[in-house]
Protein backbone atom coordinates (compact mmCIF):
# COMPACT_ATOMS: atom_id res chain seq x y z
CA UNK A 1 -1.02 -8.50 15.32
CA UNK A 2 0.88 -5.37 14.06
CA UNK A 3 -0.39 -5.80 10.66
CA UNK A 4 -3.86 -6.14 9.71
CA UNK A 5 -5.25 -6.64 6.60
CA UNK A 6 -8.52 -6.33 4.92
CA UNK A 7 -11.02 -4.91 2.50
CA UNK A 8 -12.27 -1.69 3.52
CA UNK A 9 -15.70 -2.71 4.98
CA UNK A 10 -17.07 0.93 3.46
CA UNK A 11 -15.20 1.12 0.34
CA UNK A 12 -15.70 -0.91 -3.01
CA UNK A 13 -12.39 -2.93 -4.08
CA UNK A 14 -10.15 -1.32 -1.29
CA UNK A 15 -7.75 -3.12 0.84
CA UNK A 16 -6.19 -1.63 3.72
CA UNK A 17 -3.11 -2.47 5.56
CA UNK A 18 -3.41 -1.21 9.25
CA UNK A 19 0.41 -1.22 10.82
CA UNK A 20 1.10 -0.77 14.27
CA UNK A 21 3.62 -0.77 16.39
CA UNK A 22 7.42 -2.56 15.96
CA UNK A 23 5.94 -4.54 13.23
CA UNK A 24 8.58 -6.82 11.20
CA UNK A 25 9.48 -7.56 7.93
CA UNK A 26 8.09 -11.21 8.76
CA UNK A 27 4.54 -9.97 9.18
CA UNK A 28 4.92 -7.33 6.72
CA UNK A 29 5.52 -10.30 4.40
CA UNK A 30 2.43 -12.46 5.77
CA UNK A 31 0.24 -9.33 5.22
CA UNK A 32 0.85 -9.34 1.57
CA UNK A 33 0.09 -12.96 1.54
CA UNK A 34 -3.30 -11.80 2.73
CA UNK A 35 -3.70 -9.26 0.48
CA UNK A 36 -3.24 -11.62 -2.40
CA UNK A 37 -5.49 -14.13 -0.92
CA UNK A 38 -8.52 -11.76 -0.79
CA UNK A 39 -7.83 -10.51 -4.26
CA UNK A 40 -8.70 -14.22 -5.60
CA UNK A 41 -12.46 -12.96 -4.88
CA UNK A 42 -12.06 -11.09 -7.75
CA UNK A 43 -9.91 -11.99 -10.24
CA UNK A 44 -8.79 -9.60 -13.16
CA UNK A 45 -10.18 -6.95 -11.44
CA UNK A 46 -8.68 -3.55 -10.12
CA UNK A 47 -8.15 -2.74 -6.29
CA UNK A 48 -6.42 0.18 -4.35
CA UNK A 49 -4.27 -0.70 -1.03
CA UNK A 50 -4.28 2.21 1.49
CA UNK A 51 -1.18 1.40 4.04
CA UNK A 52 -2.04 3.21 7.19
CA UNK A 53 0.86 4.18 8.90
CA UNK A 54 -0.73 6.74 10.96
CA UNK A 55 -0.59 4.56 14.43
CA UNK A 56 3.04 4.14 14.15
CA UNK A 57 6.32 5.84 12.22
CA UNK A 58 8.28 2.65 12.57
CA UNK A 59 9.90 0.73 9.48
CA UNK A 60 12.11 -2.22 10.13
CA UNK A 61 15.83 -2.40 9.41
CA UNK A 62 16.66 -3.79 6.09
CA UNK A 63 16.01 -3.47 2.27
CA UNK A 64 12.59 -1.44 2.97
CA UNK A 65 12.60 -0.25 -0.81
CA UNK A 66 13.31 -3.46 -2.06
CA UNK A 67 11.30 -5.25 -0.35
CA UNK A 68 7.95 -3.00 -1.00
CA UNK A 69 9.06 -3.09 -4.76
CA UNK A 70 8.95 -6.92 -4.53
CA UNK A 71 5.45 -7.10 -3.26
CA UNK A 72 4.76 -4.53 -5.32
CA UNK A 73 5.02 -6.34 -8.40
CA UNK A 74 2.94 -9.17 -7.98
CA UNK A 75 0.27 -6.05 -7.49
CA UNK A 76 1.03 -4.20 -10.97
CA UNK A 77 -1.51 -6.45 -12.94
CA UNK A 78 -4.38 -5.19 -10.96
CA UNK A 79 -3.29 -1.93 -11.72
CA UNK A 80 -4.40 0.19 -8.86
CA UNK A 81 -2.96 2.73 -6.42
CA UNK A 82 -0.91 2.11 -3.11
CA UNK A 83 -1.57 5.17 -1.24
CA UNK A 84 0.48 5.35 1.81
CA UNK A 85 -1.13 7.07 4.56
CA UNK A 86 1.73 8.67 6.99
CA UNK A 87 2.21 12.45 8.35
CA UNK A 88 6.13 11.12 8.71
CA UNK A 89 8.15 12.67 6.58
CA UNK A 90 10.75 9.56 6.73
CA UNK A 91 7.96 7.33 5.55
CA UNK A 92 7.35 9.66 3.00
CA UNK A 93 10.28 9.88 1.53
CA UNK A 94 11.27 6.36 1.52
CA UNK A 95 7.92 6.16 -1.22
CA UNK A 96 9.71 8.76 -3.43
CA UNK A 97 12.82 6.86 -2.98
CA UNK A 98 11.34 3.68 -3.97
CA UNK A 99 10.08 5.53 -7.09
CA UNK A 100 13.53 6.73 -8.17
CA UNK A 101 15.21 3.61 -7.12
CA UNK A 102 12.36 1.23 -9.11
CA UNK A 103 11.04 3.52 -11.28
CA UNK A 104 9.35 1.42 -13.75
CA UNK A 105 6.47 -0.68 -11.67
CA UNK A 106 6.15 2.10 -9.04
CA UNK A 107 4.46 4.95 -10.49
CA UNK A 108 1.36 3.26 -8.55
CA UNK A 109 2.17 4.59 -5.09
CA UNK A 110 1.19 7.66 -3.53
CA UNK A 111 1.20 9.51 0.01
CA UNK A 112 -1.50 11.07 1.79
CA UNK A 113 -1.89 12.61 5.36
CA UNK A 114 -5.43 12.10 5.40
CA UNK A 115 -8.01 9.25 4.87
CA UNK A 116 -9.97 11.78 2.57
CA UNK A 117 -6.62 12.44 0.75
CA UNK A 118 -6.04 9.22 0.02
CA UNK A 119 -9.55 8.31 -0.96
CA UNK A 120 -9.77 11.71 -3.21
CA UNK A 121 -6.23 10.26 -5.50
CA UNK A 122 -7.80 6.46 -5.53
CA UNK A 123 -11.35 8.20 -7.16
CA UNK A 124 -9.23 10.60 -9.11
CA UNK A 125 -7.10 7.55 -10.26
CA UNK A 126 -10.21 5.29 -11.13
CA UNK A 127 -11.93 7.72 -13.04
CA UNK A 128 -8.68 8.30 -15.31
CA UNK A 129 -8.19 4.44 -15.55
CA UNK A 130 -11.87 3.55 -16.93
């Protein structure tokens, strides 16, 4: 499956998306589905979502800003961080597009090129939010 998604089996209240490959809107869809099925383990409560992009630099065709923004605000009530995890500088920038496009709801999202990156800005976040 090009998308795989799950709580981070070494991180508290953590869910990462893994993508791979030519991955679809379709699956990208079905992931969040997962997402917000886990999250009924623990309802009310915060969680982060690190999107790893670093095993592939592809993004479908299509509304990509729109459609992140929709998922995206089904998340806002949890009020954690998405902290996308890409070197690509086209992935990138389609997160600070999104943010100037949606700019109220999106203020959550972040980029890192490093796992410790993106784990240093969800701690940072947490301990600003408590």
């Amino acid at each position: 499956m090009p998308i795989q998604v799950d709580w981070d089996p070494n991180l508290p209240a953590i869910i990462t998306y893994l993508l791979e490959g030519q991955w679809t809107w379709a699956e990208f869809f079905k992931a969040s589905e997962q997402e917000f099925e886990l999250v009924t383990a623990i309802p009310g409560q915060r969680y982060d979502v690190i999107a790893n992009f670093t095993r592939t630099n592809h993004v479908p065709g299509g509304a990509a800003v729109s459609h992140v923004n929709r998922i995206n605000q089904q998340r806002q009530q949890f009020g954690g961080l998405v902290v996308v995890l890409t070197s690509n500088q086209f992935i990138a920038s389609l997160v600070k597009i999104g943010q100037k496009v949606y700019p109220i709801g999106n203020d959550n999202f972040r980029t890192a090129k490093t796992l410790e990156e993106a784990l240093t800005l969800i701690t940072n976040h947490r301990s600003l939010t408590s």
